[in-house]
N, C-alpha and C. Protein backbone atom coordinates (compact mmCIF):
# COMPACT_ATOMS: atom_id res chain seq x y z
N UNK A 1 284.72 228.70 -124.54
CA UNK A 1 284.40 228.11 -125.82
C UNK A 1 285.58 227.24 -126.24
N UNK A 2 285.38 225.98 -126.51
CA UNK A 2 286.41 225.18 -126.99
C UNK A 2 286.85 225.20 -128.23
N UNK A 3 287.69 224.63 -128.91
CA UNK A 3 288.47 224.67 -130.35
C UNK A 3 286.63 223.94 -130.99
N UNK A 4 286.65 222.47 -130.18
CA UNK A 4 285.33 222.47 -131.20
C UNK A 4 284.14 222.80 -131.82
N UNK A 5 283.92 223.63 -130.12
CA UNK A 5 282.38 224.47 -130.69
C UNK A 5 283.20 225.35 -131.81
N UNK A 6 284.36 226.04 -131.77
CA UNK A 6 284.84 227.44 -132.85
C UNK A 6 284.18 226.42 -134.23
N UNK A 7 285.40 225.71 -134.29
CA UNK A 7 285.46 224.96 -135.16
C UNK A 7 284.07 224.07 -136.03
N UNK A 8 283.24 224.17 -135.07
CA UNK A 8 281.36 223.56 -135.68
C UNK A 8 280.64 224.79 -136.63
N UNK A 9 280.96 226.38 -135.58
CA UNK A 9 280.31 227.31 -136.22
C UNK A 9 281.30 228.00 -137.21
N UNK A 10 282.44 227.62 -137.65
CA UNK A 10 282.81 227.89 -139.13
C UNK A 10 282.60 227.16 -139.71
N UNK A 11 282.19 226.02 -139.88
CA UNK A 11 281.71 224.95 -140.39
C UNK A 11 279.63 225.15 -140.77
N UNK A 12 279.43 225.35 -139.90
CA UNK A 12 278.64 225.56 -140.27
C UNK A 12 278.02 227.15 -141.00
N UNK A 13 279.16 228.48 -140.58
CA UNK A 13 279.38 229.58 -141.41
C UNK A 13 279.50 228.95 -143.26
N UNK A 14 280.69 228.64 -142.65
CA UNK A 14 281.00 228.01 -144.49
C UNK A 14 279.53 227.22 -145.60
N UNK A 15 278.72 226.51 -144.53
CA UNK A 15 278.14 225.42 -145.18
C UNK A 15 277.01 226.61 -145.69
N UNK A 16 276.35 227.12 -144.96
CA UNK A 16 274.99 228.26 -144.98
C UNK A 16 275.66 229.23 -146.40
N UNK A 17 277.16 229.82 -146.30
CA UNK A 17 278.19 230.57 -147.10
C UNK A 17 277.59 229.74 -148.71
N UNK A 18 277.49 228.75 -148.95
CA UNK A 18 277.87 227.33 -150.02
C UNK A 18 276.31 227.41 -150.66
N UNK A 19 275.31 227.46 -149.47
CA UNK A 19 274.01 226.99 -149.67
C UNK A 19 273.07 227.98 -150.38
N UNK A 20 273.51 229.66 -150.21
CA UNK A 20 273.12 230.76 -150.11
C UNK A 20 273.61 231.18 -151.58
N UNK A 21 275.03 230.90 -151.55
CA UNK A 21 275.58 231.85 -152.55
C UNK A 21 276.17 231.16 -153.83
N UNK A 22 276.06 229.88 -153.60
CA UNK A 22 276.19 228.51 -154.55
C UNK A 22 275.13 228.97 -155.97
N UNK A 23 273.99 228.91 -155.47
CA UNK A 23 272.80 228.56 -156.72
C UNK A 23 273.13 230.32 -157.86
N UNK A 24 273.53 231.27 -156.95
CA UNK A 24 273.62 232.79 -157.69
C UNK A 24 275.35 232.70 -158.68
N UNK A 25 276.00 232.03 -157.95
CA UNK A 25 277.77 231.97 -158.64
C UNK A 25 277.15 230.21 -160.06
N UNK A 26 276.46 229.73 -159.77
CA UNK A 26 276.31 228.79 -160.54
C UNK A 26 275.66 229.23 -161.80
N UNK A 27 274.49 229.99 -161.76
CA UNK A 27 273.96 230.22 -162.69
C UNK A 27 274.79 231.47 -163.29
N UNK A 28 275.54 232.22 -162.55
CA UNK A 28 276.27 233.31 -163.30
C UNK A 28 277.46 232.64 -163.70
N UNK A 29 278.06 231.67 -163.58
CA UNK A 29 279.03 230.72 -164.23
C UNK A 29 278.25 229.89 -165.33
N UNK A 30 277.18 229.29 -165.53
CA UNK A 30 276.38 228.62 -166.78
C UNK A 30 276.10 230.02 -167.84
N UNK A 31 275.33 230.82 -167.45
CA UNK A 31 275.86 232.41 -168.70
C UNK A 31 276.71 232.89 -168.85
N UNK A 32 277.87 232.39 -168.26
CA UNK A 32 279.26 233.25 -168.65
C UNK A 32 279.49 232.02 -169.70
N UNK A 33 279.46 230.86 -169.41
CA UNK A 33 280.06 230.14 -170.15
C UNK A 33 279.33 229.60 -171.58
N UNK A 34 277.98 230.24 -171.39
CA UNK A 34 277.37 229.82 -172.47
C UNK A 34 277.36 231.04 -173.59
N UNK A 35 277.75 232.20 -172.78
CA UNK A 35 277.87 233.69 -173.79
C UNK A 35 279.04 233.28 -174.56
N UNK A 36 280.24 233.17 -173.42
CA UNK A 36 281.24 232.47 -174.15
C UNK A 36 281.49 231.64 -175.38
N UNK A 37 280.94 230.61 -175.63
CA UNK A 37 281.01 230.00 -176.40
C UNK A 37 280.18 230.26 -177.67
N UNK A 38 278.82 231.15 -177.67
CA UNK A 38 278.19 231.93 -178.56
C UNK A 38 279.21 232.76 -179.30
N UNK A 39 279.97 233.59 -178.43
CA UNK A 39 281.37 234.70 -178.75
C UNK A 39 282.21 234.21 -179.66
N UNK A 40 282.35 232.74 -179.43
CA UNK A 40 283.81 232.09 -179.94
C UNK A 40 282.96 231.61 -180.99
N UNK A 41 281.88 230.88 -181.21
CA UNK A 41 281.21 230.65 -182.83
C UNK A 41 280.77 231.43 -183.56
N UNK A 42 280.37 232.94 -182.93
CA UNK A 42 280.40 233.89 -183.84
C UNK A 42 281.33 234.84 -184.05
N UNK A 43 282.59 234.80 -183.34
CA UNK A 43 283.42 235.42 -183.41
C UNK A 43 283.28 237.34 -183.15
N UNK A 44 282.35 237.24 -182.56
CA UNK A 44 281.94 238.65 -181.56
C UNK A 44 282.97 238.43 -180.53
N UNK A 45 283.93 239.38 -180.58
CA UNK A 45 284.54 239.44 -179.66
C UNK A 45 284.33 240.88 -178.70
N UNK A 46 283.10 240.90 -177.97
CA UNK A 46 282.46 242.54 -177.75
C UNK A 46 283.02 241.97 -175.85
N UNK A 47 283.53 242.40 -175.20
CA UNK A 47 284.06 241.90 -173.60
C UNK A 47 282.91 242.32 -172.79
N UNK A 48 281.78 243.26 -173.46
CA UNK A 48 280.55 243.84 -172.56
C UNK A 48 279.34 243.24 -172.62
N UNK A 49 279.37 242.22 -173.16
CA UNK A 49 278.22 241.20 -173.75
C UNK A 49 278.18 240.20 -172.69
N UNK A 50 278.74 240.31 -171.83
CA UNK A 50 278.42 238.76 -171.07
C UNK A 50 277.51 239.70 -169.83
N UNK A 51 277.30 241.00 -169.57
CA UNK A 51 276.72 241.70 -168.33
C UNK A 51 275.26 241.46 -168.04
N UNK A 52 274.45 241.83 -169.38
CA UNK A 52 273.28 242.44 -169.38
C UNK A 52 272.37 240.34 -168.83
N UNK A 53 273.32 239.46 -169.96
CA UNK A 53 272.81 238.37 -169.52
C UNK A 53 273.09 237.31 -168.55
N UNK A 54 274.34 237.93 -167.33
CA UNK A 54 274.38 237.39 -166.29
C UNK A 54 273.37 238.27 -165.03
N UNK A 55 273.56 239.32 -165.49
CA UNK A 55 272.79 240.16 -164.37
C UNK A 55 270.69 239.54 -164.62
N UNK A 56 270.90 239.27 -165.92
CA UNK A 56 269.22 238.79 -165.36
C UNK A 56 269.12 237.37 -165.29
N UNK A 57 270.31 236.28 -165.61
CA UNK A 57 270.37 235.17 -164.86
C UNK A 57 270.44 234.93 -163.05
N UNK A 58 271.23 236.06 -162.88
CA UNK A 58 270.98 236.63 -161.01
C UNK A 58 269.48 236.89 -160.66
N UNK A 59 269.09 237.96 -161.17
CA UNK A 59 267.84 238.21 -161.07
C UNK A 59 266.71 237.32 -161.09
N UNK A 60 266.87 236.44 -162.24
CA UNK A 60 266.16 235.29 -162.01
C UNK A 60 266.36 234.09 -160.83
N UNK A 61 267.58 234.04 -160.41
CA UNK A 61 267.77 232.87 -159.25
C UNK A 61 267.25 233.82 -158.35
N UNK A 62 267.45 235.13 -157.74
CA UNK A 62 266.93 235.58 -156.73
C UNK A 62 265.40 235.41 -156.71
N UNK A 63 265.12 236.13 -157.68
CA UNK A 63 263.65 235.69 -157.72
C UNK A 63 262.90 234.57 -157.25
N UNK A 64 263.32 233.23 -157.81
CA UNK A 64 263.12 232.14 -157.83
C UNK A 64 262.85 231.44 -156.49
N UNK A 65 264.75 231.48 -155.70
CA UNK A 65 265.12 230.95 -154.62
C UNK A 65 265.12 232.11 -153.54
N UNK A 66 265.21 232.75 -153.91
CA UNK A 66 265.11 234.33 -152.84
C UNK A 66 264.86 234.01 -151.24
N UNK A 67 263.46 233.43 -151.20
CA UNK A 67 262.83 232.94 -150.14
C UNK A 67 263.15 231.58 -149.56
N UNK A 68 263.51 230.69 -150.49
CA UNK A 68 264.35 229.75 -149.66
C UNK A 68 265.91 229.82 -148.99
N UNK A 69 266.23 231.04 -149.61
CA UNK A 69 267.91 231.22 -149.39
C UNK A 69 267.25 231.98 -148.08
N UNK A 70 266.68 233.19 -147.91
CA UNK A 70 266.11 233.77 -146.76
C UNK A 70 266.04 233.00 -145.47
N UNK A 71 265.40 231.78 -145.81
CA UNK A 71 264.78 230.73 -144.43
C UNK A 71 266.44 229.96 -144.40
N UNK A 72 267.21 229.84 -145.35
CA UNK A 72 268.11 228.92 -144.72
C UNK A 72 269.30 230.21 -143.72
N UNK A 73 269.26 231.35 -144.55
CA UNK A 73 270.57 231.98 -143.57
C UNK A 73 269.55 232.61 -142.27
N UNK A 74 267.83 232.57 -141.86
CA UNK A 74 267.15 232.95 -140.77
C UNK A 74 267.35 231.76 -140.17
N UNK A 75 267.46 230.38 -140.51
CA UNK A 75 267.59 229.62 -139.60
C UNK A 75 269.06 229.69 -138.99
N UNK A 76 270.19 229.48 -139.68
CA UNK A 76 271.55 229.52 -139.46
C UNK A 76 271.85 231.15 -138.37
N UNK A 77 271.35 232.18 -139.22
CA UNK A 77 271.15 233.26 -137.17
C UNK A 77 270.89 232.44 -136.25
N UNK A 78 269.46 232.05 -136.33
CA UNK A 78 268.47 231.82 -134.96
C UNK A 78 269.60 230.50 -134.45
N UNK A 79 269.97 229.99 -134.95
CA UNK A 79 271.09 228.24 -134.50
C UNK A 79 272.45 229.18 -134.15
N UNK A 80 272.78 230.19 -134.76
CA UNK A 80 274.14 230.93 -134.11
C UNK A 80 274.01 231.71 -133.08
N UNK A 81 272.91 232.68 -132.93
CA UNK A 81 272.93 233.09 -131.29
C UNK A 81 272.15 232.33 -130.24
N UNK A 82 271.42 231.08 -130.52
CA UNK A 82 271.34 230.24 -129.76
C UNK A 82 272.56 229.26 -128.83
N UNK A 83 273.22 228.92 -130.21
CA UNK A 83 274.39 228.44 -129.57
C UNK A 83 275.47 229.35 -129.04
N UNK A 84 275.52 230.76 -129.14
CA UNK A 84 276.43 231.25 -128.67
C UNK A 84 276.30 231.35 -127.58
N UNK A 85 274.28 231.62 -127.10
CA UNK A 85 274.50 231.69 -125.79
C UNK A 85 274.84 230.42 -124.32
N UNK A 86 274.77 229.49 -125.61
CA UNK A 86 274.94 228.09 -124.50
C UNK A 86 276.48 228.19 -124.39
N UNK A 87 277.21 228.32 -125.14
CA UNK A 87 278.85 228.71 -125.53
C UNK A 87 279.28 229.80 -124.21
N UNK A 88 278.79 230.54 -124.33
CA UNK A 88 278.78 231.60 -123.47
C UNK A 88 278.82 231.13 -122.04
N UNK A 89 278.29 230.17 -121.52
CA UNK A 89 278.65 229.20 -120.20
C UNK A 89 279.51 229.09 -119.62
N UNK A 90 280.80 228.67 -120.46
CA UNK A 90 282.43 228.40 -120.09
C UNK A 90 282.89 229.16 -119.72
């Protein structure tokens, strides 16, 4: 296995990593930041208030994208032990 094949399948680890887990850290970053700023105009300063409405902003992206996140990390397997076994040659 050469530096470049290594180097394609962390690359492409990372990218599937981005594609998968991007849309769940995004929407739990848009309710953190929007509890936030509710907190600071009403001056609720409660630190346990941001849980109940990031955990069903998760819930809802899973829901949603669930099945497309599914097909992108089933394709990214089926393309990683494919190529490993051509890798496997050298």
């Amino acid at each position: 296995m050469s530096e470049n094949d290594v180097l394609y399948l962390a690359k492409e680890a990372l990218m599937t990593a981005l594609m998968v887990g991007g849309p769940v850290l995004g929407a739990s970053l848009l309710v953190g930041l929007l509890v936030s700023i509710f907190q600071a105009m009403t001056q609720i300063q409660e630190q346990t208030l941001t849980f109940i409405p990031k955990i069903l902003a998760i819930v809802a992206v899973l829901l949603l994208l669930g099945p497309w996140m599914l097909k992108v990390f089933t394709a990214y397997t089926i393309n990683l032990f494919t190529d490993l076994a051509t890798f496997g040659k050298y």
